[in-house]
Structures are given as structure tokens and as C-alpha cells.
N, C-alpha and C. Protein backbone atom coordinates (compact mmCIF):
# COMPACT_ATOMS: atom_id res chain seq x y z
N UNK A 1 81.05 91.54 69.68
CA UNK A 1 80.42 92.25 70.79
C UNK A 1 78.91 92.35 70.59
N UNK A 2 78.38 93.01 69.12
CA UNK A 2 77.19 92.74 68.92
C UNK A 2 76.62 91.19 69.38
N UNK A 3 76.95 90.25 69.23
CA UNK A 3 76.42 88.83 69.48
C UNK A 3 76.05 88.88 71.03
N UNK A 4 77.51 89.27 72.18
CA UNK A 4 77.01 89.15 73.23
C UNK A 4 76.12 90.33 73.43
N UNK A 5 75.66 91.63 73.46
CA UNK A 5 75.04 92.04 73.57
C UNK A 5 73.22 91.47 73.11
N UNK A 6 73.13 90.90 71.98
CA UNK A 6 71.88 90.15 71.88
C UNK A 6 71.60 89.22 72.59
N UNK A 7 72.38 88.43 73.00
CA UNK A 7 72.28 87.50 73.98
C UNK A 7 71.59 87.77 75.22
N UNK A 8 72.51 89.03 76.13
CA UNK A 8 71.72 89.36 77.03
C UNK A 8 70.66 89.52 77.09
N UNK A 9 70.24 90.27 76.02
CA UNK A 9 69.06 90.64 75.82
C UNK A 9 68.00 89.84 75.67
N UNK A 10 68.57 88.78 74.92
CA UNK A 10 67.31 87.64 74.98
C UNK A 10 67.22 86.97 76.48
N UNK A 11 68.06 86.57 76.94
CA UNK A 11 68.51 86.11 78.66
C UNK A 11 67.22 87.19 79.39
N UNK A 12 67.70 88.41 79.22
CA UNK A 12 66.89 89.32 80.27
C UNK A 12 65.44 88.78 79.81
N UNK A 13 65.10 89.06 78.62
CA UNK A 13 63.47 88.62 78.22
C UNK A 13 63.32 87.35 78.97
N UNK A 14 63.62 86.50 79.04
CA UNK A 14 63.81 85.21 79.06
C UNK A 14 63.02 84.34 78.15
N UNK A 15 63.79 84.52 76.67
CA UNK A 15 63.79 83.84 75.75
C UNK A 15 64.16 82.85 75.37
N UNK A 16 65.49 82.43 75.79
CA UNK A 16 66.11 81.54 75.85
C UNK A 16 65.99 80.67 77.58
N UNK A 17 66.14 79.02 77.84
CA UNK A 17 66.52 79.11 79.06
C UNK A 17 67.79 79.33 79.70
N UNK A 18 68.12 79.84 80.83
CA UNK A 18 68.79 79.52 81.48
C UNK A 18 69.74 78.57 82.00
N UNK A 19 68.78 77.42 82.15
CA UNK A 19 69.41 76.37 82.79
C UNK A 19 69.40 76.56 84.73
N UNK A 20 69.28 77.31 85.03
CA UNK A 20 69.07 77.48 86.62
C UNK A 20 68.85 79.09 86.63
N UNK A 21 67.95 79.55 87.62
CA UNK A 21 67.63 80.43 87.83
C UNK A 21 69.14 81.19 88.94
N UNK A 22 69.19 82.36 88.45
CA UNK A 22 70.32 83.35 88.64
C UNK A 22 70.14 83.87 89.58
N UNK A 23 68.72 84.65 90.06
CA UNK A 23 69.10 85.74 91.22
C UNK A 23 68.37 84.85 92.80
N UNK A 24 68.14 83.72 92.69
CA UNK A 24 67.72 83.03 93.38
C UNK A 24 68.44 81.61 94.11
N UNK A 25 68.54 81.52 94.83
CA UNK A 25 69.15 80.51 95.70
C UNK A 25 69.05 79.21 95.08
N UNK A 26 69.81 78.09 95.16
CA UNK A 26 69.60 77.19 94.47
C UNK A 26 68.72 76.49 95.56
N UNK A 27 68.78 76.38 96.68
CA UNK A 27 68.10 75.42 97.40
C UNK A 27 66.45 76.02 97.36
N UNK A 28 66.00 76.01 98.56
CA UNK A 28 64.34 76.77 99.14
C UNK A 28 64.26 77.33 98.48
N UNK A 29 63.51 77.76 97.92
CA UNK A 29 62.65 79.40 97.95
C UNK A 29 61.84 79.61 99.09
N UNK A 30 62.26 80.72 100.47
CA UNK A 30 61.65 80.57 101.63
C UNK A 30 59.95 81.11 101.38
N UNK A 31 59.12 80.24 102.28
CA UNK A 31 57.65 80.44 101.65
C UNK A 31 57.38 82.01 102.22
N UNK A 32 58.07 82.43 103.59
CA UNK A 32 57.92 83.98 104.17
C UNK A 32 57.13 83.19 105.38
N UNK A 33 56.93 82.12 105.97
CA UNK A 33 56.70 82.14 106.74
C UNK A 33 57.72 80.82 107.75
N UNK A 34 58.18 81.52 108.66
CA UNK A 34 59.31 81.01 109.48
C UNK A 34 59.18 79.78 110.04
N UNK A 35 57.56 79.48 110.84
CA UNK A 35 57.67 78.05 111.46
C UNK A 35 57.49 77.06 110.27
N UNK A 36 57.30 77.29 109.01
CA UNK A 36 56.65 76.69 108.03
C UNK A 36 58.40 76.05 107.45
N UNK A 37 59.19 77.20 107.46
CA UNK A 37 60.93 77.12 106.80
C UNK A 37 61.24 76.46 107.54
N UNK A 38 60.99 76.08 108.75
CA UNK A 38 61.91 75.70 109.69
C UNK A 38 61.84 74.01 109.75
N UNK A 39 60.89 74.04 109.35
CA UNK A 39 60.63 72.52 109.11
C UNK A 39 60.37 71.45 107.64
N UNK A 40 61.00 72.55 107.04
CA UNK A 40 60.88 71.94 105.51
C UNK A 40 62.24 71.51 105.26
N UNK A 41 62.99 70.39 104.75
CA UNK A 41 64.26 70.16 104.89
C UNK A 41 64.79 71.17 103.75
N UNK A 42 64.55 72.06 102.70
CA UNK A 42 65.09 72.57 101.75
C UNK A 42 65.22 74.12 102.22
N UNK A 43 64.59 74.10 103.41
CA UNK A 43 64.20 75.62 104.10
C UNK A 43 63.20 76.03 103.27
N UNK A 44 62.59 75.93 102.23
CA UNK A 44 61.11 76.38 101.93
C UNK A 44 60.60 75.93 100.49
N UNK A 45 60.33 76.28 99.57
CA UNK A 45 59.81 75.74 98.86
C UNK A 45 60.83 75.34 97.49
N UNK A 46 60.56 73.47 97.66
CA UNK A 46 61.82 73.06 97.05
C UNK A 46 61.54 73.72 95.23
N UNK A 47 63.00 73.73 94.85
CA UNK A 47 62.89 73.61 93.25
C UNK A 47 62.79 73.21 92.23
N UNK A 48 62.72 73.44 91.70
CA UNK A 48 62.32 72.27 90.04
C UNK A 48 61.78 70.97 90.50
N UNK A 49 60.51 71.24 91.38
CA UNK A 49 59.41 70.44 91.77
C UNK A 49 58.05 70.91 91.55
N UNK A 50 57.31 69.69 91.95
CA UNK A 50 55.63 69.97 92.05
C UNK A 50 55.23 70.25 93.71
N UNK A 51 54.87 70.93 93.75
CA UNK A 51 54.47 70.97 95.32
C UNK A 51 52.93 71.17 95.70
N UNK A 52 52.22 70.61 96.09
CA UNK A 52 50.63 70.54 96.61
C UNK A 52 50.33 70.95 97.90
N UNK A 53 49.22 72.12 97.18
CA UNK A 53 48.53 72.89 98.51
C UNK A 53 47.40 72.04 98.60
N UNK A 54 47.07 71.42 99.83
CA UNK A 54 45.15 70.60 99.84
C UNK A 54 44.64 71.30 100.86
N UNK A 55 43.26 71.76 100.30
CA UNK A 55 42.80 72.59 100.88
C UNK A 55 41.30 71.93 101.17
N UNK A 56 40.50 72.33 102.32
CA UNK A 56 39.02 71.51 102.37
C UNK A 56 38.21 72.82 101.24
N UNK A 57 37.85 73.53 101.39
CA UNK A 57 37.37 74.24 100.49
C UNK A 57 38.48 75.64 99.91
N UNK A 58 37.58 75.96 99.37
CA UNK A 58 38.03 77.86 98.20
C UNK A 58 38.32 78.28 99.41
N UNK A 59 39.54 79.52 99.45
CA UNK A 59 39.06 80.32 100.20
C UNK A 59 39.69 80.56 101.61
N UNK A 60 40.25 79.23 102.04
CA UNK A 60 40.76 79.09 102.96
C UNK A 60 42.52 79.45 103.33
N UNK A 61 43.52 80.33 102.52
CA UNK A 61 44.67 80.81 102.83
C UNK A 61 45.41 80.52 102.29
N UNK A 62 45.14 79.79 100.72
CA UNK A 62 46.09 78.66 99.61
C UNK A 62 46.73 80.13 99.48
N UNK A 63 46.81 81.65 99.04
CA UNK A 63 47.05 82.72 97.88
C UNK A 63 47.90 82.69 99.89
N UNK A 64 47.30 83.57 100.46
CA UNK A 64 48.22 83.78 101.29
C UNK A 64 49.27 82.97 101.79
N UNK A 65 49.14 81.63 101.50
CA UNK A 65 50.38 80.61 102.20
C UNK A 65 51.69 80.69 100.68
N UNK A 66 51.38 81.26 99.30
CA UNK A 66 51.80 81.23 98.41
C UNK A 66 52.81 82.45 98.29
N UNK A 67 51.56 83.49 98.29
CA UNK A 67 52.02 85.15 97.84
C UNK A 67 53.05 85.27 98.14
N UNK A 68 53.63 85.06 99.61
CA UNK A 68 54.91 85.68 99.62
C UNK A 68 56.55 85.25 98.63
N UNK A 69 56.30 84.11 98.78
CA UNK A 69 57.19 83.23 97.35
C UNK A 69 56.97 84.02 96.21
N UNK A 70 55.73 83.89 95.89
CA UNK A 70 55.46 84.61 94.47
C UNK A 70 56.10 85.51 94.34
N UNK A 71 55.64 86.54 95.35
CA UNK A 71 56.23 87.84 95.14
C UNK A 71 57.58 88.32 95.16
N UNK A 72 58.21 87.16 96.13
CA UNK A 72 59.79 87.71 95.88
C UNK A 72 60.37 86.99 94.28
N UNK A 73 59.88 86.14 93.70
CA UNK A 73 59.92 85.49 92.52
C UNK A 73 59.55 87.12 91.72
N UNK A 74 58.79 87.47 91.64
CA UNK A 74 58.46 88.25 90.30
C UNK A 74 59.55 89.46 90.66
N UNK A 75 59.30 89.93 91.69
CA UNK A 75 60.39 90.88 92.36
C UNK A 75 61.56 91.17 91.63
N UNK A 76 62.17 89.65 91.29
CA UNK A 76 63.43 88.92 90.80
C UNK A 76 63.53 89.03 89.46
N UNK A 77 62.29 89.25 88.77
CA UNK A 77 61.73 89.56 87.15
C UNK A 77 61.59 87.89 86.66
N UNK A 78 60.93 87.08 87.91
CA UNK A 78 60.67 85.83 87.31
C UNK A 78 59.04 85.68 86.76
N UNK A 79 58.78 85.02 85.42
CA UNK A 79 57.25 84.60 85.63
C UNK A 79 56.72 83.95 86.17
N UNK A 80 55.57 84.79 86.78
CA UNK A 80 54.34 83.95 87.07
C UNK A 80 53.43 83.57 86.64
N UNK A 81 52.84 82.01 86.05
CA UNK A 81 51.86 81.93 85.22
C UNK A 81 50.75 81.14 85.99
N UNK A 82 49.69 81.51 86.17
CA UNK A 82 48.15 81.03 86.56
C UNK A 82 47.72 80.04 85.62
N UNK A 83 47.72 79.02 85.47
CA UNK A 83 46.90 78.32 84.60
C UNK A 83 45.28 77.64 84.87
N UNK A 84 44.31 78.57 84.15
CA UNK A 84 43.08 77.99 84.91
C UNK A 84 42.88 78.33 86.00
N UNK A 85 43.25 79.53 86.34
CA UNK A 85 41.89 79.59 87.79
C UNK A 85 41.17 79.47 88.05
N UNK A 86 40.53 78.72 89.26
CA UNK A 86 38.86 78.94 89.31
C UNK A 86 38.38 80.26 89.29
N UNK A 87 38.90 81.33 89.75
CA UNK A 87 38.14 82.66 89.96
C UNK A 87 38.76 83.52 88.82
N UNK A 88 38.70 84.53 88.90
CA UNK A 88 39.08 85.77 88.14
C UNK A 88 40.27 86.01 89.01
N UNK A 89 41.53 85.78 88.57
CA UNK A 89 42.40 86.84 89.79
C UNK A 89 41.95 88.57 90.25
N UNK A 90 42.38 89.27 91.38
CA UNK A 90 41.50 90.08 91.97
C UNK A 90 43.27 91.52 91.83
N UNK A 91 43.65 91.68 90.68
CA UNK A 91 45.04 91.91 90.17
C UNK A 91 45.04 93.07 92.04
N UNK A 92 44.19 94.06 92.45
CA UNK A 92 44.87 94.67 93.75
C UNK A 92 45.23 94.05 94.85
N UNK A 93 44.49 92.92 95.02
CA UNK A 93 45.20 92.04 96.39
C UNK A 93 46.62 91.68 96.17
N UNK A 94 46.87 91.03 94.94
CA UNK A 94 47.87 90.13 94.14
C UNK A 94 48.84 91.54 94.14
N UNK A 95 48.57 92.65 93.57
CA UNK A 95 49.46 93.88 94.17
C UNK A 95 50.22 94.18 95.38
N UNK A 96 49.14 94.19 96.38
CA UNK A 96 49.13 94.57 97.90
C UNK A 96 50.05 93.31 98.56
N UNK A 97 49.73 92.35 98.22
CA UNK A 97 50.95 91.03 98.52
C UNK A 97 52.19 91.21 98.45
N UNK A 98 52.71 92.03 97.17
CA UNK A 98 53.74 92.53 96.86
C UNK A 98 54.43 92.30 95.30
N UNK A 99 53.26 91.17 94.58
CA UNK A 99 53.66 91.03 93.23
C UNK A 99 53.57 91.88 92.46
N UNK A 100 54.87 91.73 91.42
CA UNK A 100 55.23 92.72 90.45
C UNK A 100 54.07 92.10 89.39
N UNK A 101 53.31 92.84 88.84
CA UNK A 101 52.00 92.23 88.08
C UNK A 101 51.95 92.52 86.73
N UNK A 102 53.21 92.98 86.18
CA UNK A 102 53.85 92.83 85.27
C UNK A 102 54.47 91.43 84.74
N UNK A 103 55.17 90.54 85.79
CA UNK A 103 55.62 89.60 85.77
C UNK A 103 54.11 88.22 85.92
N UNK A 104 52.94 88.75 86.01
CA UNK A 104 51.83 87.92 86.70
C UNK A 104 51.32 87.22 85.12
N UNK A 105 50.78 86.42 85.13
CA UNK A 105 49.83 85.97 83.21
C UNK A 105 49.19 85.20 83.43
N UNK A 106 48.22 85.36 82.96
CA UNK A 106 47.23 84.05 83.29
C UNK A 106 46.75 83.44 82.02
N UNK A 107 46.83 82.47 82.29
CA UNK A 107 46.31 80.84 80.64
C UNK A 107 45.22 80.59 81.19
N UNK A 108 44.01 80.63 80.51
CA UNK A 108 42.64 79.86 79.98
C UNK A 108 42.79 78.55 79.31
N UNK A 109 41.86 78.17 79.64
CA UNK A 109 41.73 76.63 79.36
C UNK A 109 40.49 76.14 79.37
N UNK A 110 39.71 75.58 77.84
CA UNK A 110 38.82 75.37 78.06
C UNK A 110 38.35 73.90 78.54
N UNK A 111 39.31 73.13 79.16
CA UNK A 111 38.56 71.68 79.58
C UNK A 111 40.01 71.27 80.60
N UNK A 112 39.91 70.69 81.67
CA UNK A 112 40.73 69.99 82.80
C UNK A 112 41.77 69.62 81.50
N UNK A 113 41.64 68.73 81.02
CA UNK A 113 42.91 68.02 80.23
C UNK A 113 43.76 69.39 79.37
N UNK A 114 42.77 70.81 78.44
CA UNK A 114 43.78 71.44 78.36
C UNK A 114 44.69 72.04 79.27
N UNK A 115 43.77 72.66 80.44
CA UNK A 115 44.49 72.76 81.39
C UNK A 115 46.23 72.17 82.04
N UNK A 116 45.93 70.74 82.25
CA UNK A 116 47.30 70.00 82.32
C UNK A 116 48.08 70.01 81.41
N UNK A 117 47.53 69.85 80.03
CA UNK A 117 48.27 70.01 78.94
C UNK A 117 49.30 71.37 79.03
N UNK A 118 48.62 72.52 79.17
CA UNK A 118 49.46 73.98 79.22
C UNK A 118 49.76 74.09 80.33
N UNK A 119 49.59 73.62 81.68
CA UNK A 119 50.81 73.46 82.85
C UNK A 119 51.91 73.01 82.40
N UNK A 120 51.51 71.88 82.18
CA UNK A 120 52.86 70.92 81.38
C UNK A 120 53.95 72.05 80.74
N UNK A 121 53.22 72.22 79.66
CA UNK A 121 53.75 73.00 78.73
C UNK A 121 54.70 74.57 79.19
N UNK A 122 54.11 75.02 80.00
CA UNK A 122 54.95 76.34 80.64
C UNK A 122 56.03 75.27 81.46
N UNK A 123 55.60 75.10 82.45
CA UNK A 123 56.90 74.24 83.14
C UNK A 123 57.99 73.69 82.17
N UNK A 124 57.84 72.94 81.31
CA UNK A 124 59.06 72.47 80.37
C UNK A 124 59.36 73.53 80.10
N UNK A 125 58.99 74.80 79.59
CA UNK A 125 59.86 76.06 79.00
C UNK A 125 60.40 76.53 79.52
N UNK A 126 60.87 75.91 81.03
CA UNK A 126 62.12 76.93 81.43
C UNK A 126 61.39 78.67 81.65
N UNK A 127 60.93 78.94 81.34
CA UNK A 127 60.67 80.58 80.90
C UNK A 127 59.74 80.95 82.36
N UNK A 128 59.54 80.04 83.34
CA UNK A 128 58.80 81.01 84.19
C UNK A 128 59.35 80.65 85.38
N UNK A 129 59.21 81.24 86.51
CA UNK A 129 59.25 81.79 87.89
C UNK A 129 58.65 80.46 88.96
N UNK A 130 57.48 80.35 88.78
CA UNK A 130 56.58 79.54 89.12
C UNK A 130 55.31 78.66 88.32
N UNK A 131 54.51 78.41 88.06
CA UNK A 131 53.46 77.86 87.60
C UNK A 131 52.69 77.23 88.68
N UNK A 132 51.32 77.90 88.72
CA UNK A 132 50.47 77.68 89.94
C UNK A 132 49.08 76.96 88.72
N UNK A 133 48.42 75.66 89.28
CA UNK A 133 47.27 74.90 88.97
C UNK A 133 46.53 74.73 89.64
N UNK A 134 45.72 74.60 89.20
CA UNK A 134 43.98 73.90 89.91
C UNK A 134 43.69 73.15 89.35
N UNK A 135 44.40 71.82 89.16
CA UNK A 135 43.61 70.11 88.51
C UNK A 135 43.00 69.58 88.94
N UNK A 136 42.02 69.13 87.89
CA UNK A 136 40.30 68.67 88.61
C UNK A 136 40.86 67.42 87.88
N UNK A 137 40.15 66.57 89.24
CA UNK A 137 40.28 64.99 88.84
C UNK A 137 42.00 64.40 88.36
N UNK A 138 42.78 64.76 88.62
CA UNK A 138 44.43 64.73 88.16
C UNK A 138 44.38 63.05 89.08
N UNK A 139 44.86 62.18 88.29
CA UNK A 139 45.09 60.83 88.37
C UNK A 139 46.80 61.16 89.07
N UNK A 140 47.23 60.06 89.36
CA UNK A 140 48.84 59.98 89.85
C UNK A 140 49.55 60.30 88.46
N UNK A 141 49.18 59.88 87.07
CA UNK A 141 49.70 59.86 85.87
C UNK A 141 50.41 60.84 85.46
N UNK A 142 49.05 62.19 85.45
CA UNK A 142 48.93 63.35 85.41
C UNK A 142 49.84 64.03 86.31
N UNK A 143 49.86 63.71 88.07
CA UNK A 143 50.78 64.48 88.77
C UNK A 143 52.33 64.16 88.09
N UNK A 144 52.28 63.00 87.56
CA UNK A 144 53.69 62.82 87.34
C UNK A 144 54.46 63.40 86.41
N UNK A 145 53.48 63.69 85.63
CA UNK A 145 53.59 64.60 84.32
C UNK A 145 54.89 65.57 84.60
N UNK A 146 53.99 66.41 85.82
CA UNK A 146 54.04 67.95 86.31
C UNK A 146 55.23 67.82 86.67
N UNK A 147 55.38 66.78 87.66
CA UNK A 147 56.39 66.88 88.35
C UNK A 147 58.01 66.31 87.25
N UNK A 148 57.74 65.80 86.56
CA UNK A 148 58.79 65.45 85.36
C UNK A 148 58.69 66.92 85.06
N UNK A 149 58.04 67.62 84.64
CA UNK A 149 57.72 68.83 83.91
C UNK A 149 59.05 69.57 84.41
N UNK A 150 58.30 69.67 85.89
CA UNK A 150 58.76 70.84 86.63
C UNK A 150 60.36 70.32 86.91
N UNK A 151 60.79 69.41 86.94
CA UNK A 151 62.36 68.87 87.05
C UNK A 151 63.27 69.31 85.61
N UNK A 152 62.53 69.28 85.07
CA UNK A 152 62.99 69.52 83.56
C UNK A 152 63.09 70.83 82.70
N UNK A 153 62.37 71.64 83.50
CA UNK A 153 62.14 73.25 83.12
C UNK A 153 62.96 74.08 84.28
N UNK A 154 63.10 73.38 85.26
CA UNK A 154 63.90 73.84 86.35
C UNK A 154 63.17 74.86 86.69
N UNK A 155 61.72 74.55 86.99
CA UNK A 155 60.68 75.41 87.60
C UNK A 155 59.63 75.10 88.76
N UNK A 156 59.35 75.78 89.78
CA UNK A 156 58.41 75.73 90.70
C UNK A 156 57.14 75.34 90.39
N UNK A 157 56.15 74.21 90.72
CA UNK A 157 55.07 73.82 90.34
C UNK A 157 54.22 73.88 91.59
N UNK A 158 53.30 75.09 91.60
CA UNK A 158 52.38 74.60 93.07
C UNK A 158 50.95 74.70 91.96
N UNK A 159 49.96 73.03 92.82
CA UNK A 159 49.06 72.48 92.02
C UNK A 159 47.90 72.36 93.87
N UNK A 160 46.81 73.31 93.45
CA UNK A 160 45.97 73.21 95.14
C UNK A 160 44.72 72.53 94.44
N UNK A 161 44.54 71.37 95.29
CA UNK A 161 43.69 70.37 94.88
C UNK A 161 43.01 70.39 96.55
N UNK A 162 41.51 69.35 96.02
CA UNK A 162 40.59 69.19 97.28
C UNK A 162 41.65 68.41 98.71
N UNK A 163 41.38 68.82 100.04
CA UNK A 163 41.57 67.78 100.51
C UNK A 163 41.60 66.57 100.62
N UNK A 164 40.47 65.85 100.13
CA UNK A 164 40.22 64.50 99.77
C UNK A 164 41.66 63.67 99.24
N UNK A 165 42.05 64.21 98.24
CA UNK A 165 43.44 63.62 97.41
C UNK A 165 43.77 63.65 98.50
N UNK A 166 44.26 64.04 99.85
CA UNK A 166 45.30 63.58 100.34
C UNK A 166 45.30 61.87 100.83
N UNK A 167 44.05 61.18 100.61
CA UNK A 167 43.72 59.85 100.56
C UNK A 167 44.80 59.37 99.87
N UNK A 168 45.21 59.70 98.84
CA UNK A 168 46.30 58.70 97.22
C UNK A 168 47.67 59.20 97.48
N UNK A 169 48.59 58.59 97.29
CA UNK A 169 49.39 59.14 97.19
C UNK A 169 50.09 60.08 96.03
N UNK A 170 51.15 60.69 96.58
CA UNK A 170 51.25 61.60 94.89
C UNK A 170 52.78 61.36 94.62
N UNK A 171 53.26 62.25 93.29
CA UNK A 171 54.45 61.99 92.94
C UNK A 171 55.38 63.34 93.75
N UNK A 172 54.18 64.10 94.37
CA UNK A 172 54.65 65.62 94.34
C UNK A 172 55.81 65.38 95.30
N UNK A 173 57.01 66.26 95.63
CA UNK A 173 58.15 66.48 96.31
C UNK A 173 57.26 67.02 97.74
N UNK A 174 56.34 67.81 97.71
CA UNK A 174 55.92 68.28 99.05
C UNK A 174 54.61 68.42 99.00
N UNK A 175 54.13 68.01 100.00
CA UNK A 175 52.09 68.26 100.08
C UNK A 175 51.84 69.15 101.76
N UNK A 176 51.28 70.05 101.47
CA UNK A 176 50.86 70.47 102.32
C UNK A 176 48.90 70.76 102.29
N UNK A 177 48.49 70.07 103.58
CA UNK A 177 46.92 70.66 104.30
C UNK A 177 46.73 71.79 105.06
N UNK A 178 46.12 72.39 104.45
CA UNK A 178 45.68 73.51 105.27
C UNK A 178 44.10 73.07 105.56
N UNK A 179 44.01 73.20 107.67
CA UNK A 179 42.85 72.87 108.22
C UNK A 179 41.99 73.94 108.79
N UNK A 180 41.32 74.29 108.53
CA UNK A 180 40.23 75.50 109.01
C UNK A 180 40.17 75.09 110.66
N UNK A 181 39.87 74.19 111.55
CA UNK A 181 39.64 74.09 112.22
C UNK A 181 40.18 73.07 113.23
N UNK A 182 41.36 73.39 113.78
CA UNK A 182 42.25 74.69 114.37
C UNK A 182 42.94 74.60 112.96
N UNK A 183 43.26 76.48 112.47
CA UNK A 183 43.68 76.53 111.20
C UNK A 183 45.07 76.47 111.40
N UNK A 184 45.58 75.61 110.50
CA UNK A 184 46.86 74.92 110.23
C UNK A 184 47.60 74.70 109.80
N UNK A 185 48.80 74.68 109.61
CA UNK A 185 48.89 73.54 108.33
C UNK A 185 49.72 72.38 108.65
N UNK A 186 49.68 71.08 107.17
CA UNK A 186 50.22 70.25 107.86
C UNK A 186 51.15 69.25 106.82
N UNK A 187 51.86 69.26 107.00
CA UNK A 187 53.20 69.06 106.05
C UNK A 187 53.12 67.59 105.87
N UNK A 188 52.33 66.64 105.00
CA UNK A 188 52.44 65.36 104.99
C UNK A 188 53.43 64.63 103.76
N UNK A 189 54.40 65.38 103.43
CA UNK A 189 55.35 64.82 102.78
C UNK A 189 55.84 65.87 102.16
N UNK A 190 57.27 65.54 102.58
CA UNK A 190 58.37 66.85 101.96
C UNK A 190 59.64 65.73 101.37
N UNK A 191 60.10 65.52 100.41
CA UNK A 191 61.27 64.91 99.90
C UNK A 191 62.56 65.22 100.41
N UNK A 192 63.52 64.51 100.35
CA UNK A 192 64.46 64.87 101.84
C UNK A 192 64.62 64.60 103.15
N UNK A 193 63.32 64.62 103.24
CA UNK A 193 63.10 64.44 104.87
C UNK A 193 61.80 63.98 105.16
N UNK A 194 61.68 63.62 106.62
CA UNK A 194 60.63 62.71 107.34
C UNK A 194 59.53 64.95 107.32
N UNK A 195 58.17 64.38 107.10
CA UNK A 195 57.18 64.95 107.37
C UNK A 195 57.28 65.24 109.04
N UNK A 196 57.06 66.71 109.39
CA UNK A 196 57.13 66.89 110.89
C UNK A 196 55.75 66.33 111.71
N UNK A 197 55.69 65.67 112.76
CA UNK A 197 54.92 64.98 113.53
C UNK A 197 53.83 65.96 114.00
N UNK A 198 54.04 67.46 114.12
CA UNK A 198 53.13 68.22 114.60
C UNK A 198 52.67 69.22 113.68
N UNK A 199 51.26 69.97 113.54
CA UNK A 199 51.11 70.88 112.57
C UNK A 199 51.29 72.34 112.86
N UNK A 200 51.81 73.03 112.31
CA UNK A 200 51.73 74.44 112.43
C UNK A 200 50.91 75.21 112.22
N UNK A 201 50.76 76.12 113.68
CA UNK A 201 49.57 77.14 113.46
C UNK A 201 49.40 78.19 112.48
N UNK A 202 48.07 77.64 112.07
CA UNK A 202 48.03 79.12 111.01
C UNK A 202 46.72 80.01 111.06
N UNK A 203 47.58 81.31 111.13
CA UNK A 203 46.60 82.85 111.44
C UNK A 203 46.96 83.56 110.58
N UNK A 204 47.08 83.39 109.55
CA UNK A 204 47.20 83.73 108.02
C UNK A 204 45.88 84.78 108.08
């Protein structure tokens, strides 16, 4: 009895992996926003993938098109790990969203390559919720990394890079643009299924 009782206990920490996440659906994780679910073939944000936010600049609704995922993730007592932000996270917004900020951590990195290196690295451990990046200059090599990563840790990978990349193609399972002007977004490849022909409004 002592044995299973330690067990749990390491399980609850999440010390050990899993192997599939428990209080969460195996398919989507819905992003919280409905016209966005409705057109993603997994109903929202697939799993044990890489998924890409492209954005034209900072600033423009990447945290809000995210937060709500996040937050029902930590909710769940899953981690969330930041690797490399450009900014300082702002921990009361990231509150007010609804994340448990207990469950929130953020990794430093002093150069792009450590950076990928410790994405990498959380994603294979099984041990978190999500893993959110900002890769500067990330070759197809590099995305592929992530996305092996994230298949293999049986974890959520969202990586928000410049618009520009959406020029190359990627390895990621789903890419989404968000356009300032009419603000948007625009689903140019989801795995599963054909990309929807029209973009969805966004007043985020």
C-alpha cells in the first residue's frame, strides 16, 4: 500500500510521465474561441504537436488567442513553461486571463540555439501542460525538432514567429496568422484537414 501511495504522489507532482494527459480530452484542447473550434478539424488545439502563431509584429493578440487554452491547462494542474520571452511576463494580466500562476515558469536562455535546445528539452519530459516559444531564425530542421519533441512528450507546443515565415513551409501540425488589418485570423494549415478558405474575424 505504501508503494501505491508514493506513486500517486509522484503522478500528482508530475514526476514521473504519464503517458497521456488525464483530466483532458484526448482530441482538441478548445482554444475558447468558437469560430476558431469550429474550423479546426481536432476542434481546437491539436495534441502532442507544434502549433504556430505568425504574427506581423509584438503585440498584436498572440497571449489573447492563447490564454484561454492555457488557462484551462493550468486550471487542470498542468505546466506551463515560457521559454525565452521576449518581454518580462506581466504575472496580473496572465492572472486576470484566468491562469493558475502557480502552474506558470519561465526558462531563460542566453542565445536562440539555447533557447531551442530547452524547448526541446521540456517538451520530451512529458512534465508540462504546454510549452510556448519565440524562435529567432528557426530553420525547418529546428521546427522539426519541436515537433518530434512535442509527439514524444505528449505535449502542446505553441512557437509565435514573424509573419514572414509563413513564406517556408513548416513541419508544424497547425499555423495560424493573425492580421491587424482587418484583424483576423487565418488558419493556413491544420493536419487532418484542408485549411478553411475564409479568415476569421478577430476582436480579441
Amino acid at each position: 500500500m505504501g508503494a501505491v501511495v508514493a506513486i500517486d504522489t509522484l503522478l500528482h507532482a508530475r514526476r514521473v510521465w504519464r503517458g497521456r494527459p488525464d483530466a483532458l480530452s484526448p482530441s482538441g484542447l478548445p482554444t475558447g474561441h468558437v469560430a476558431l473550434d469550429a474550423v479546426l478539424p481536432a476542434g481546437g488545439w491539436p495534441e502532442a504537436a507544434l502549433s504556430e502563431v505568425l504574427i506581423p509584429v509584438d503585440g498584436v493578440g498572440e497571449l489573447q488567442l492563447l490564454w484561454p487554452a492555457l488557462a484551462r491547462l493550468s486550471r487542470a494542474g498542468e505546466r506551463i513553461v515560457l521559454v525565452a520571452p521576449p518581454y518580462v511576463p506581466f504575472a496580473p494580466a496572465w492572472q486576470a486571463a484566468g491562469l493558475d500562476l502557480r502552474q506558470l515558469q519561465v526558462v531563460e536562455a542566453t542565445s536562440p540555439r539555447d533557447a531551442l535546445w530547452a524547448t526541446e528539452q521540456c517538451l520530451r519530459s512529458g512534465s508540462c501542460g504546454a510549452v510556448l516559444c519565440w524562435p529567432l531564425a528557426a530553420d525547418d530542421r529546428a521546427l522539426r525538432r519541436l515537433q518530434v519533441a512535442a509527439e514524444a512528450g505528449r505535449t502542446r507546443a505553441f512557437a509565435t514567429r514573424p509573419l514572414v515565415a509563413a513564406r517556408n513551409p513548416s513541419p508544424a501540425a497547425l499555423r495560424i496568422a493573425i492580421d491587424v488589418r482587418p484583424a483576423q485570423l487565418r488558419v493556413l494549415k491544420c493536419r487532418g484537414g484542408l485549411a478553411p478558405p475564409c479568415p476569421i474575424p478577430w476582436r480579441e
